[in-house]
PDB file of N, CA and C in Angstrom:
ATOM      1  N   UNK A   1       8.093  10.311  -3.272  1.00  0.00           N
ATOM      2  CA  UNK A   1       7.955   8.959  -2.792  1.00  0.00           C
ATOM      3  C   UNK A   1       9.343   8.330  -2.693  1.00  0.00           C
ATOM      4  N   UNK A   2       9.505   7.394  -1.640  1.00  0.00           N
ATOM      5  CA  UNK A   2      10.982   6.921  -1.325  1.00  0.00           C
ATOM      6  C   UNK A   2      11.364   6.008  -2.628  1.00  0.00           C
ATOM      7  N   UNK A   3      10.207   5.740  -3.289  1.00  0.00           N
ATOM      8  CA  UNK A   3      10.402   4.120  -3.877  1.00  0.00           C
ATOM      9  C   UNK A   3      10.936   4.844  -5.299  1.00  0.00           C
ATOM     10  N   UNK A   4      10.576   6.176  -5.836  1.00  0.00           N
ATOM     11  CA  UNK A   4      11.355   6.893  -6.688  1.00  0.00           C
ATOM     12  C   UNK A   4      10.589   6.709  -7.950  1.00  0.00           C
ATOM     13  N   UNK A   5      11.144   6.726  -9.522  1.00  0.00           N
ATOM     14  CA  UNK A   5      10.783   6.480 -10.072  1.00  0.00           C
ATOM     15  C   UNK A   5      11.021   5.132 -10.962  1.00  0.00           C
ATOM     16  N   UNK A   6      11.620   4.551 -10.150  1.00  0.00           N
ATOM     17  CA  UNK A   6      11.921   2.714 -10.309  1.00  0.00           C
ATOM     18  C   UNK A   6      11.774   2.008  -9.086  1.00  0.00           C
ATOM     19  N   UNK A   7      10.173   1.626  -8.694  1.00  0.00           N
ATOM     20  CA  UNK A   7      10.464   0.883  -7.724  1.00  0.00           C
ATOM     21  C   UNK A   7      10.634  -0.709  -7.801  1.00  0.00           C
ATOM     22  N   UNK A   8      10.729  -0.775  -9.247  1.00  0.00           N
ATOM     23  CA  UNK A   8      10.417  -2.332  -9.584  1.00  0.00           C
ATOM     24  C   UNK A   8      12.288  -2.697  -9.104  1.00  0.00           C
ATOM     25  N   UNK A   9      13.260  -1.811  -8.032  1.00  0.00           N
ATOM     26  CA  UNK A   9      14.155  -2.082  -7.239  1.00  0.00           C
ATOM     27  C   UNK A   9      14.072  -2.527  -6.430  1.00  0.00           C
ATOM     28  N   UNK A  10      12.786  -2.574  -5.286  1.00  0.00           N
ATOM     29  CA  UNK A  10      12.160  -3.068  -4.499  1.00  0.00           C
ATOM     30  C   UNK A  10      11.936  -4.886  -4.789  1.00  0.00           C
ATOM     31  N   UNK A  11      12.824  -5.400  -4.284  1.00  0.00           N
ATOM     32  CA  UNK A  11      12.875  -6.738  -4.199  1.00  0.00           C
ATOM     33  C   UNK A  11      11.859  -7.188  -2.868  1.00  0.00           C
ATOM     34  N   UNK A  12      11.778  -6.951  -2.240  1.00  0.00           N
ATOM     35  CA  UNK A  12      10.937  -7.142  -1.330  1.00  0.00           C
ATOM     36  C   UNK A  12      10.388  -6.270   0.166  1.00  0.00           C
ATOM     37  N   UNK A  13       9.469  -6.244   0.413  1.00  0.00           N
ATOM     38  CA  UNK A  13       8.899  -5.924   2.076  1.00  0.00           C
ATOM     39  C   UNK A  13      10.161  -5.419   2.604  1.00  0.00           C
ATOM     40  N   UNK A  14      11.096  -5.852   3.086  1.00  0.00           N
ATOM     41  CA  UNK A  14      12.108  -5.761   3.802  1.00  0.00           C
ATOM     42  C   UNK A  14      12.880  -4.794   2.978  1.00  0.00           C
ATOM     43  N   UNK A  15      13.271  -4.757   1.839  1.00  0.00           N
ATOM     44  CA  UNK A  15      14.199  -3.461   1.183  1.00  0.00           C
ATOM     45  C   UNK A  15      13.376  -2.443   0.908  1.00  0.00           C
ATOM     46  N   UNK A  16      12.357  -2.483   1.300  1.00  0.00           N
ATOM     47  CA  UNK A  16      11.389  -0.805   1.208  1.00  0.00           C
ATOM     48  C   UNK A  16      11.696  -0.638   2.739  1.00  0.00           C
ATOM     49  N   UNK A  17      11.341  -1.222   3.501  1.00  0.00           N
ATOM     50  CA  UNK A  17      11.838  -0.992   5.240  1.00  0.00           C
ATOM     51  C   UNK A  17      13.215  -0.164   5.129  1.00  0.00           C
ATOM     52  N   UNK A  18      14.389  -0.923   4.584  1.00  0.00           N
ATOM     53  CA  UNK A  18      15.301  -0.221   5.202  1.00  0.00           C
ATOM     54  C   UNK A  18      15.351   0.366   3.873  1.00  0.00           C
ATOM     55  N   UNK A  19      14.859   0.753   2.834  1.00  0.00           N
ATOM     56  CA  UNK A  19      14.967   2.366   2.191  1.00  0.00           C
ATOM     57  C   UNK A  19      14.764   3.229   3.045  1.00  0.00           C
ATOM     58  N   UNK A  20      12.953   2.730   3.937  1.00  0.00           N
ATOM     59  CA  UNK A  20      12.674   3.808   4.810  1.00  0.00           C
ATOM     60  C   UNK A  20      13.302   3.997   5.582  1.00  0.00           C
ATOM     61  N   UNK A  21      14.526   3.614   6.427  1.00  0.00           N
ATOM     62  CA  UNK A  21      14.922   3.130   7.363  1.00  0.00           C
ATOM     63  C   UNK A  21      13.823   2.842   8.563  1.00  0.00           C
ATOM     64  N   UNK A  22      13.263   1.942   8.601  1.00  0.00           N
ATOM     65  CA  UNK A  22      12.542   1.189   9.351  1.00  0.00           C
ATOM     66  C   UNK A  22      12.776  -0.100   9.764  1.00  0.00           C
ATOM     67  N   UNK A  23      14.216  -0.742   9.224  1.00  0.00           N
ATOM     68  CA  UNK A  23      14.065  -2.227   9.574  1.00  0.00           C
ATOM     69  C   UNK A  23      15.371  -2.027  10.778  1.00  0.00           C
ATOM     70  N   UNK A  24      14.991  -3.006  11.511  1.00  0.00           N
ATOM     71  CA  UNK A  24      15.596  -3.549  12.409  1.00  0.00           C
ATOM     72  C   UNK A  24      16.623  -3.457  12.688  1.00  0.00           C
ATOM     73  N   UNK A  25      17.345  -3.513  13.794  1.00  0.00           N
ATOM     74  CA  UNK A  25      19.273  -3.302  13.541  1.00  0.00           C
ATOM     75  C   UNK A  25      19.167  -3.791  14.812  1.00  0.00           C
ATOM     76  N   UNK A  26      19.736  -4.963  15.287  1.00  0.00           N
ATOM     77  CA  UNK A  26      20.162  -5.436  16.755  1.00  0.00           C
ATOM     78  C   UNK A  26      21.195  -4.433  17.533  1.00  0.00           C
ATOM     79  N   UNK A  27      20.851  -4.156  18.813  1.00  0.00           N
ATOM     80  CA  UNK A  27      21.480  -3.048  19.687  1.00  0.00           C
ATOM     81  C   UNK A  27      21.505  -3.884  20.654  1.00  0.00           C
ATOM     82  N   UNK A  28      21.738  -5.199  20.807  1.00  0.00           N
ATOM     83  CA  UNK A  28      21.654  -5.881  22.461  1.00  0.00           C
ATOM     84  C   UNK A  28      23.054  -5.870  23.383  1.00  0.00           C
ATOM     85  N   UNK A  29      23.358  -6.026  23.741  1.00  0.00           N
ATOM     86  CA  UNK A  29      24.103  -6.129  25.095  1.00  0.00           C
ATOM     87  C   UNK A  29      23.803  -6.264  26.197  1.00  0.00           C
ATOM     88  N   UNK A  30      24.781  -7.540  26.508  1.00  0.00           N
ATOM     89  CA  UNK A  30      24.929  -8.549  27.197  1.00  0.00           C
ATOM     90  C   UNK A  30      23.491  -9.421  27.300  1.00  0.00           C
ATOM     91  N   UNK A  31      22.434  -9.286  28.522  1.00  0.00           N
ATOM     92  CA  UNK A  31      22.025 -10.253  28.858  1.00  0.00           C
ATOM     93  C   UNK A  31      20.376  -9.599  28.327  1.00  0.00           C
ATOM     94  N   UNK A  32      20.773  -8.441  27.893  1.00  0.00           N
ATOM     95  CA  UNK A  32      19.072  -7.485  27.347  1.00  0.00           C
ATOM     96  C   UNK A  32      19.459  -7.579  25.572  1.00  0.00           C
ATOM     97  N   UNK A  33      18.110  -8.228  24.980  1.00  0.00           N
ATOM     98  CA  UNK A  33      17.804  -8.699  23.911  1.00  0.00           C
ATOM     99  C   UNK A  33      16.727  -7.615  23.389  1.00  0.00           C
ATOM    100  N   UNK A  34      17.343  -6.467  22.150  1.00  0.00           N
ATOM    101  CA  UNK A  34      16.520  -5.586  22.111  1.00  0.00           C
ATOM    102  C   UNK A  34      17.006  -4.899  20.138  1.00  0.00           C
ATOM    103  N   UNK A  35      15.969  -4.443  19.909  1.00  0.00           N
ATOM    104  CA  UNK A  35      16.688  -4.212  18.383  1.00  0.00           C
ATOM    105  C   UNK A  35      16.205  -2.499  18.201  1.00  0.00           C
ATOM    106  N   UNK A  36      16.750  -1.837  17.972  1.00  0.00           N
ATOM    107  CA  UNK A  36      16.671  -0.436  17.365  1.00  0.00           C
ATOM    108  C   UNK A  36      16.205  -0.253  15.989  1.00  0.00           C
ATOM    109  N   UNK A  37      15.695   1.450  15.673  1.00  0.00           N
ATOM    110  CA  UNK A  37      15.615   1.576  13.788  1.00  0.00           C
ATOM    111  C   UNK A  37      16.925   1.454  13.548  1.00  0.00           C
ATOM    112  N   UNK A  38      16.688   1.469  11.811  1.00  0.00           N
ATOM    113  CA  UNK A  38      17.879   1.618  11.405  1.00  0.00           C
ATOM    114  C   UNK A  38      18.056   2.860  11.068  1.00  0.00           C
ATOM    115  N   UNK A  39      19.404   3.476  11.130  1.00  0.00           N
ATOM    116  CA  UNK A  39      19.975   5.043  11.249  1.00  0.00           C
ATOM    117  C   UNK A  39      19.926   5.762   9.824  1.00  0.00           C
ATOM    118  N   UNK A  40      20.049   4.593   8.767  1.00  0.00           N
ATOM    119  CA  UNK A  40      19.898   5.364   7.549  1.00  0.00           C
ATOM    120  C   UNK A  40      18.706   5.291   6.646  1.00  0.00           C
ATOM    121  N   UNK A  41      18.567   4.836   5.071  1.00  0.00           N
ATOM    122  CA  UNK A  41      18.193   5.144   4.569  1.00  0.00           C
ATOM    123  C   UNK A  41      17.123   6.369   3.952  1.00  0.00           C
ATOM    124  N   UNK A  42      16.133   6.692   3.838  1.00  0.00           N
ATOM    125  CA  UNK A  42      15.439   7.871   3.201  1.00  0.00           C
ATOM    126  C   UNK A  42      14.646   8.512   4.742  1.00  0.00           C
ATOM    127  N   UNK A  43      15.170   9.677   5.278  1.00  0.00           N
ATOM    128  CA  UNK A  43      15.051  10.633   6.374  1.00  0.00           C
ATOM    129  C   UNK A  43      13.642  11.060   6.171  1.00  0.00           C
ATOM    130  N   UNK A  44      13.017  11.150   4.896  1.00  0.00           N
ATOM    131  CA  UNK A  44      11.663  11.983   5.028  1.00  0.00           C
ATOM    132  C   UNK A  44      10.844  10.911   4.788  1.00  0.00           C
ATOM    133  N   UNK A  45      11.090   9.758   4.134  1.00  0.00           N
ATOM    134  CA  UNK A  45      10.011   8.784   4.205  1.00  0.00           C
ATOM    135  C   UNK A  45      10.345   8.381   5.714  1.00  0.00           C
ATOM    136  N   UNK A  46      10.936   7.924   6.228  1.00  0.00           N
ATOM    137  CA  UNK A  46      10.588   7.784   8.029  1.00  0.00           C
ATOM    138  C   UNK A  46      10.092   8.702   8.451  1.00  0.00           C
ATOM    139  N   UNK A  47      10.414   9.815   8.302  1.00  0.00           N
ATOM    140  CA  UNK A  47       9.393  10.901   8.988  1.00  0.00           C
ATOM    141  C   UNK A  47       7.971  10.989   8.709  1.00  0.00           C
ATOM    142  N   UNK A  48       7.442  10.442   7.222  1.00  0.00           N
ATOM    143  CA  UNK A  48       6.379  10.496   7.028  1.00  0.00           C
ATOM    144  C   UNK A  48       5.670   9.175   7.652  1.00  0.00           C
ATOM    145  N   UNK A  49       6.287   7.883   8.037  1.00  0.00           N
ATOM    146  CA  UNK A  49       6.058   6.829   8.905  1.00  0.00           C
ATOM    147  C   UNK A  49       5.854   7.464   9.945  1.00  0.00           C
ATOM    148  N   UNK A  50       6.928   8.089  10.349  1.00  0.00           N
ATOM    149  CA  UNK A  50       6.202   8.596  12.361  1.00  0.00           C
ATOM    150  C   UNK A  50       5.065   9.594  12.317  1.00  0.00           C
ATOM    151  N   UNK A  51       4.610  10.160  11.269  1.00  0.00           N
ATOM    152  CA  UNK A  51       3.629  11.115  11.382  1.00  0.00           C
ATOM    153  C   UNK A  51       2.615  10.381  11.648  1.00  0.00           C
ATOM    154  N   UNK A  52       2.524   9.591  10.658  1.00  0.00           N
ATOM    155  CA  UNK A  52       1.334   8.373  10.134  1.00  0.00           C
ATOM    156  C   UNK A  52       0.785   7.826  11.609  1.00  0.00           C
ATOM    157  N   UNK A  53       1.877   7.093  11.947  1.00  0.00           N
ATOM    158  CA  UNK A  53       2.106   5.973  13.207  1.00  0.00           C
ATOM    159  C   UNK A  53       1.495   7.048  14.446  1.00  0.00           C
ATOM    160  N   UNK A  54       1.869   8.376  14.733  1.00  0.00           N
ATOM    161  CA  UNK A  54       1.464   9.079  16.092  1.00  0.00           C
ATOM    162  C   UNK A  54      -0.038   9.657  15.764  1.00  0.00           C
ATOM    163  N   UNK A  55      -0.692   9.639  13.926  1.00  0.00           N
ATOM    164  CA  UNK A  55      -1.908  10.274  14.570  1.00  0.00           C
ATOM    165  C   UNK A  55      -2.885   8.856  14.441  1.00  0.00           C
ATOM    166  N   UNK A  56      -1.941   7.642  14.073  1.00  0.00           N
ATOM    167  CA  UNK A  56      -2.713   6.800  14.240  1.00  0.00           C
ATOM    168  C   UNK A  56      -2.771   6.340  15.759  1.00  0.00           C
ATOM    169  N   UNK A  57      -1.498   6.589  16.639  1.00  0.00           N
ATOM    170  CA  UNK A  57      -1.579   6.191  17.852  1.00  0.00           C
ATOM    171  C   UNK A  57      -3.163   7.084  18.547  1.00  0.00           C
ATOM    172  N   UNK A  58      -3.141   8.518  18.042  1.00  0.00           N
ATOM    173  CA  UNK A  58      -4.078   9.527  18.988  1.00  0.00           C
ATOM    174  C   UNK A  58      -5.590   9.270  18.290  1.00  0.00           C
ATOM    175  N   UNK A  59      -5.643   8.304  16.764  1.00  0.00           N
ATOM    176  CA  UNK A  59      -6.998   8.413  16.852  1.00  0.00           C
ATOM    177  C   UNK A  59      -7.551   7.257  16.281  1.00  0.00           C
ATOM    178  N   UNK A  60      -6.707   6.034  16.000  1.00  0.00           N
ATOM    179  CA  UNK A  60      -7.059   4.510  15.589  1.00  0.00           C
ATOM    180  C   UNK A  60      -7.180   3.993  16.743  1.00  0.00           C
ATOM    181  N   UNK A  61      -8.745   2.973  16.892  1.00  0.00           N
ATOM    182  CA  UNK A  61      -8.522   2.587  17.913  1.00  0.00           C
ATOM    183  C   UNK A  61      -7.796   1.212  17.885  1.00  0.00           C
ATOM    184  N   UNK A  62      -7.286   0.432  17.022  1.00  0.00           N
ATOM    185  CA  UNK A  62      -6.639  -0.763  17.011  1.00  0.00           C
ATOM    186  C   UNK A  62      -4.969  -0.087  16.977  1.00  0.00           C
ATOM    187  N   UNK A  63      -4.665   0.807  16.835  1.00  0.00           N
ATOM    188  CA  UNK A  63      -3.185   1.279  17.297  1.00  0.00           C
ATOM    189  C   UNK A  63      -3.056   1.695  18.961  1.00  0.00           C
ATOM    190  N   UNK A  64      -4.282   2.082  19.189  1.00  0.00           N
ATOM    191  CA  UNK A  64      -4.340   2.521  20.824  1.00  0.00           C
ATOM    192  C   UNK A  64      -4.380   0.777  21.433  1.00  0.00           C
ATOM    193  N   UNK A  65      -4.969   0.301  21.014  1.00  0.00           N
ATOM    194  CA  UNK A  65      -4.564  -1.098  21.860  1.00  0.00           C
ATOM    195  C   UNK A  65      -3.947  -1.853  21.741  1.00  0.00           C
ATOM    196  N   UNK A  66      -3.187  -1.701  20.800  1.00  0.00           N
ATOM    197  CA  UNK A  66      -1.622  -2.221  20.451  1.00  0.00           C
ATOM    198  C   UNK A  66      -1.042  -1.465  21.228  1.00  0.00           C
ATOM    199  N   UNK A  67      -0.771  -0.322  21.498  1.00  0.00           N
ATOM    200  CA  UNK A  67       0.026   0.518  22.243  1.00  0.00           C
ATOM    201  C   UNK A  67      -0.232  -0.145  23.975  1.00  0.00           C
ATOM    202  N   UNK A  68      -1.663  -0.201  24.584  1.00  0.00           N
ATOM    203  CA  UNK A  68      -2.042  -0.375  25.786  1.00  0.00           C
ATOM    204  C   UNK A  68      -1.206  -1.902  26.186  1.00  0.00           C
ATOM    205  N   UNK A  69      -1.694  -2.600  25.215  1.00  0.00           N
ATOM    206  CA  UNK A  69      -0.879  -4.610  25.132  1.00  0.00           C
ATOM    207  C   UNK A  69       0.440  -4.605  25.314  1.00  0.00           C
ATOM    208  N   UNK A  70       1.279  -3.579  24.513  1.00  0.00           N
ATOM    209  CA  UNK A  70       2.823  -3.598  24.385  1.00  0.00           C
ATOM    210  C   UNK A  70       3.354  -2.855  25.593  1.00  0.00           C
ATOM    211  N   UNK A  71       2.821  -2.315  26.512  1.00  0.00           N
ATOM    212  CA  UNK A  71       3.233  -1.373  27.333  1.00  0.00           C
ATOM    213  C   UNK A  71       2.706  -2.007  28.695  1.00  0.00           C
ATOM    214  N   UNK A  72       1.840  -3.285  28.537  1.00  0.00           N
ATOM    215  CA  UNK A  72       1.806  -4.271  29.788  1.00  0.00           C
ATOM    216  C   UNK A  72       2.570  -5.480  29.730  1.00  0.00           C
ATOM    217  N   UNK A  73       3.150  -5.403  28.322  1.00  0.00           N
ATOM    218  CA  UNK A  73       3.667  -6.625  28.126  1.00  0.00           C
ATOM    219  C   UNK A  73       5.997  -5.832  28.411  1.00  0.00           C
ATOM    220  N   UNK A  74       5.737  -4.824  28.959  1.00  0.00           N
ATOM    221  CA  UNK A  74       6.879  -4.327  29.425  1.00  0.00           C
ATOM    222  C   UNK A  74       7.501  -3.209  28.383  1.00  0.00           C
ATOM    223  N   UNK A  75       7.067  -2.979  26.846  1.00  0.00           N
ATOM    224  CA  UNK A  75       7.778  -2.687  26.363  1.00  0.00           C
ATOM    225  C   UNK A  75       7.951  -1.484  26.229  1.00  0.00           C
ATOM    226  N   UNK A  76       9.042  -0.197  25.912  1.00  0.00           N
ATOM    227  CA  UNK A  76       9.059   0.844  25.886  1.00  0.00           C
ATOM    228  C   UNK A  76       8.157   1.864  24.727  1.00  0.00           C
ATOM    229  N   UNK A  77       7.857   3.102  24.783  1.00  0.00           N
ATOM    230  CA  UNK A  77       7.403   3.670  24.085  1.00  0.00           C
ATOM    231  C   UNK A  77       7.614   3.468  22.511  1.00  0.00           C
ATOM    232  N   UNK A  78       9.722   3.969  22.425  1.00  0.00           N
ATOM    233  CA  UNK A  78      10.398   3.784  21.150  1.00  0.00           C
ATOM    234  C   UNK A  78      10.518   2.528  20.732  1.00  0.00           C
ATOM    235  N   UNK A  79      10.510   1.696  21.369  1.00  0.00           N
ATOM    236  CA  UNK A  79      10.417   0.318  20.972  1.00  0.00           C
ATOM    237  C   UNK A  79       8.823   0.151  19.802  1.00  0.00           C
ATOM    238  N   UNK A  80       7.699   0.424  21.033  1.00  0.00           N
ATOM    239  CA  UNK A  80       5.895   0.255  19.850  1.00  0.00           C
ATOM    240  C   UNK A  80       6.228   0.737  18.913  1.00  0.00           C
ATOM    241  N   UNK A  81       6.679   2.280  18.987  1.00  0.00           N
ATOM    242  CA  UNK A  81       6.692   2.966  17.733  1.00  0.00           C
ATOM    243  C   UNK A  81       7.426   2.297  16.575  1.00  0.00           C
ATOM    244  N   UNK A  82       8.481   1.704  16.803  1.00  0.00           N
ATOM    245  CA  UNK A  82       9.051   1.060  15.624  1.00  0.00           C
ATOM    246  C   UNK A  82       8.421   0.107  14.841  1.00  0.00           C
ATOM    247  N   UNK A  83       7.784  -0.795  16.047  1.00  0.00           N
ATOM    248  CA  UNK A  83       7.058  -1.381  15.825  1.00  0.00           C
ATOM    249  C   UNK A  83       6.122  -1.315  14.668  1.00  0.00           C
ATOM    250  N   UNK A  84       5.300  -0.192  15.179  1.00  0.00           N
ATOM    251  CA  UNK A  84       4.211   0.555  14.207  1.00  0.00           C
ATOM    252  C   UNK A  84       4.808   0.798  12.739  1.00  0.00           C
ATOM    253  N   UNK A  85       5.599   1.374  13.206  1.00  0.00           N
ATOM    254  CA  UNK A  85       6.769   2.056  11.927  1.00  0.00           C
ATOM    255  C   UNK A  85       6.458   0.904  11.068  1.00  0.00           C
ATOM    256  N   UNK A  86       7.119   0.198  11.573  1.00  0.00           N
ATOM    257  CA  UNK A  86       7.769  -1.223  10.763  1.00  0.00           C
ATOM    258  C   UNK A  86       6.215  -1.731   9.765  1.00  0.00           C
ATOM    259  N   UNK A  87       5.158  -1.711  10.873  1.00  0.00           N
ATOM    260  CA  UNK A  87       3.669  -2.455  10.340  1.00  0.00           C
ATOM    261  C   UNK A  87       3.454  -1.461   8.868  1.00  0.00           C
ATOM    262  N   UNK A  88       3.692  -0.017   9.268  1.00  0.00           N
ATOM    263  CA  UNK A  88       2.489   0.785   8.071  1.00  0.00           C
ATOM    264  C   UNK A  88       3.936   0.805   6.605  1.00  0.00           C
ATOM    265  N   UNK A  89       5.353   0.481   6.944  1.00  0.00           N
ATOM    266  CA  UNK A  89       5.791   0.180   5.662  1.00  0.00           C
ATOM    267  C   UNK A  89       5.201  -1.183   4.873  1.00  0.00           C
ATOM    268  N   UNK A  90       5.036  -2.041   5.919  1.00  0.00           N
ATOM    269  CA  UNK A  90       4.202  -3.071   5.265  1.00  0.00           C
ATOM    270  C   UNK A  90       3.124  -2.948   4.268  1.00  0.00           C
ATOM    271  N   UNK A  91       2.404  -2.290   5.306  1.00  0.00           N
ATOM    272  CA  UNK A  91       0.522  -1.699   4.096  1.00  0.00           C
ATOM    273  C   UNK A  91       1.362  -1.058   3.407  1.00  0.00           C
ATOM    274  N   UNK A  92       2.388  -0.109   3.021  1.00  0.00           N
ATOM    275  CA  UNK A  92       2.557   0.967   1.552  1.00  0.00           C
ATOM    276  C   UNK A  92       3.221  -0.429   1.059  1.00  0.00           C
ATOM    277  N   UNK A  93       4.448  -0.644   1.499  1.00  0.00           N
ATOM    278  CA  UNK A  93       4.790  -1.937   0.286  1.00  0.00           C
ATOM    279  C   UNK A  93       3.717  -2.481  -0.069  1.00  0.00           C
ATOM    280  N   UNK A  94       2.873  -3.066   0.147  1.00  0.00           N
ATOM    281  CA  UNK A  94       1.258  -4.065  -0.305  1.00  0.00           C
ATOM    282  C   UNK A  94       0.742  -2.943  -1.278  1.00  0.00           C
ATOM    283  N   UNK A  95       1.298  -1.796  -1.784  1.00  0.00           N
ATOM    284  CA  UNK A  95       0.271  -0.668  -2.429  1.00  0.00           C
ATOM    285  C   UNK A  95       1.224  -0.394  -3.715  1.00  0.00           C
ATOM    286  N   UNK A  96       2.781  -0.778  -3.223  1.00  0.00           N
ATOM    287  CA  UNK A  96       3.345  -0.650  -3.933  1.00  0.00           C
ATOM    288  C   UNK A  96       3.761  -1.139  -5.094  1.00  0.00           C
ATOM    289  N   UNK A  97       3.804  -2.651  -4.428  1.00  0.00           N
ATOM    290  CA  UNK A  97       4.437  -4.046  -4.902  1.00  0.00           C
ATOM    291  C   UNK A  97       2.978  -4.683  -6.387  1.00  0.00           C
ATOM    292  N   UNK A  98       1.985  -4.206  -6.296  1.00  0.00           N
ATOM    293  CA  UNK A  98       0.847  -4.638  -7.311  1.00  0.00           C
ATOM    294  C   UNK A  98       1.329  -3.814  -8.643  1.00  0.00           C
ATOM    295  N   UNK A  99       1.810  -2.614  -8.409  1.00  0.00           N
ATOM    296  CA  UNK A  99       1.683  -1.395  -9.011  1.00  0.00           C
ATOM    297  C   UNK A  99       3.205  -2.138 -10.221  1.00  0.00           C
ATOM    298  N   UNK A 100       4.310  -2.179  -8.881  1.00  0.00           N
ATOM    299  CA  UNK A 100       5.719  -2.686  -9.391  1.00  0.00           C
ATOM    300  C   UNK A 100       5.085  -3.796 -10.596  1.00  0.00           C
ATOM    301  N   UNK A 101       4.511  -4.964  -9.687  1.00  0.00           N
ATOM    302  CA  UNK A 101       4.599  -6.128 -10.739  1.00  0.00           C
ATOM    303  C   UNK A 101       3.564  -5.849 -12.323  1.00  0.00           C
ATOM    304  N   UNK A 102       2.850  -4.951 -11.627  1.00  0.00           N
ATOM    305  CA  UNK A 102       1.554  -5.097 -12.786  1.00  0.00           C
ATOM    306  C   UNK A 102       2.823  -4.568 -14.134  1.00  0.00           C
ATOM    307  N   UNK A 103       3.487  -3.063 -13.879  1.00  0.00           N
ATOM    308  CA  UNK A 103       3.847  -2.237 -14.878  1.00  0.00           C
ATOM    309  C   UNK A 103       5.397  -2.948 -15.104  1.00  0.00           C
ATOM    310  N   UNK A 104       5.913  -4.201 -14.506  1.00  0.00           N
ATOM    311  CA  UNK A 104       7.008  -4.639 -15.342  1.00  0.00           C
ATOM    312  C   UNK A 104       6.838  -5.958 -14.976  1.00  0.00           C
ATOM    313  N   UNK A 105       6.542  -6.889 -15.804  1.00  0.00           N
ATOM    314  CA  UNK A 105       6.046  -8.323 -15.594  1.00  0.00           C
ATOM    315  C   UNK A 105       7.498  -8.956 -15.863  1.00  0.00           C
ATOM    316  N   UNK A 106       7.883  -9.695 -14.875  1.00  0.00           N
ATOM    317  CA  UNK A 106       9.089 -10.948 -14.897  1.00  0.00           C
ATOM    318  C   UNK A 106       9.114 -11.645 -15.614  1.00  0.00           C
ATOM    319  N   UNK A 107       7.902 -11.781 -16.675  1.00  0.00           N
ATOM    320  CA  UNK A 107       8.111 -13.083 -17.672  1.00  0.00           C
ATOM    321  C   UNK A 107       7.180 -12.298 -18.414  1.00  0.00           C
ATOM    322  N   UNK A 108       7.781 -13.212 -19.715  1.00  0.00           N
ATOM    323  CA  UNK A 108       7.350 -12.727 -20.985  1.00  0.00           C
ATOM    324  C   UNK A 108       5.308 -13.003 -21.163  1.00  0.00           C
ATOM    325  N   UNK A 109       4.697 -12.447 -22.039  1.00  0.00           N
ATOM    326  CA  UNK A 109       3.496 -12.649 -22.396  1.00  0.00           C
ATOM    327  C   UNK A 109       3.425 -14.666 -22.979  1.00  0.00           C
ATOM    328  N   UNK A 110       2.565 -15.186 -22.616  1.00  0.00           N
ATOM    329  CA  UNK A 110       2.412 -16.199 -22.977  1.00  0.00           C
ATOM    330  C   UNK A 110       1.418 -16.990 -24.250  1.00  0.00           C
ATOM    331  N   UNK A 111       1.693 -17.195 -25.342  1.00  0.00           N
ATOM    332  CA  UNK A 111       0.922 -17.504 -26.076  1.00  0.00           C
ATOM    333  C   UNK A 111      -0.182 -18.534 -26.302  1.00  0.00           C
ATOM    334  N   UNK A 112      -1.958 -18.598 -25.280  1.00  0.00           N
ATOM    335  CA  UNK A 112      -2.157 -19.600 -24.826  1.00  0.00           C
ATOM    336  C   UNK A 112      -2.893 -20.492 -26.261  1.00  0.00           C
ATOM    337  N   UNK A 113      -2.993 -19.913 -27.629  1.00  0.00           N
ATOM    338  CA  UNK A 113      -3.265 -20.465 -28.259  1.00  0.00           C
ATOM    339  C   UNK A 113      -3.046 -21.529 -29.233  1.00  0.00           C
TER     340      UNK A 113
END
């Protein structure tokens, strides 16, 4: 797992992204407004994102019409996919982040008696 055996490092949604390398990196020039993955962080957890993301493209039907919407609405193939990318680090962070807070609590036990 990317998140290792300390994920309570995971400050948020966004630093599990670019562990995976999944977050965002602006690539625009000039007058075209467009953002790329990012090139680094953990190589096999992105790979296990694009696995995820293509058999969800060939057999979810709410990824197939995300795909059909984004591709009338102009956008390129590698572009959805990131897209996607980007969505299913979301759901694992949401799987992750309960797990993080439950097993190291930010504040002390409270004495309500």
């Amino acid at each position: 797992m990317s998140a290792g055996d300390n994920p309570e490092r995971l400050d948020s949604e966004a630093s599990f992204a670019a562990l995976c390398g999944t977050s965002p990196v602006e690539a625009s020039s000039g007058k075209t407004q467009r953002r790329r993955l990012n090139r680094g962080g953990d190589r096999q957890a992105n790979a296990a994102l694009h696995r995820i993301v293509l058999s969800r493209l060939r057999w979810a039907g709410p990824s197939q019409d995300y795909l059909r919407r984004r591709l009338a609405e102009g956008k390129t193939g590698r572009e959805i996919i990131r897209c996607l990318k980007r969505h299913v680090a979301r759901e694992i962070y949401r799987h992750i982040a309960p797990a993080n807070t439950a097993a190291h609590p930010t504040e002390p036990a409270r004495d309500t008696t």
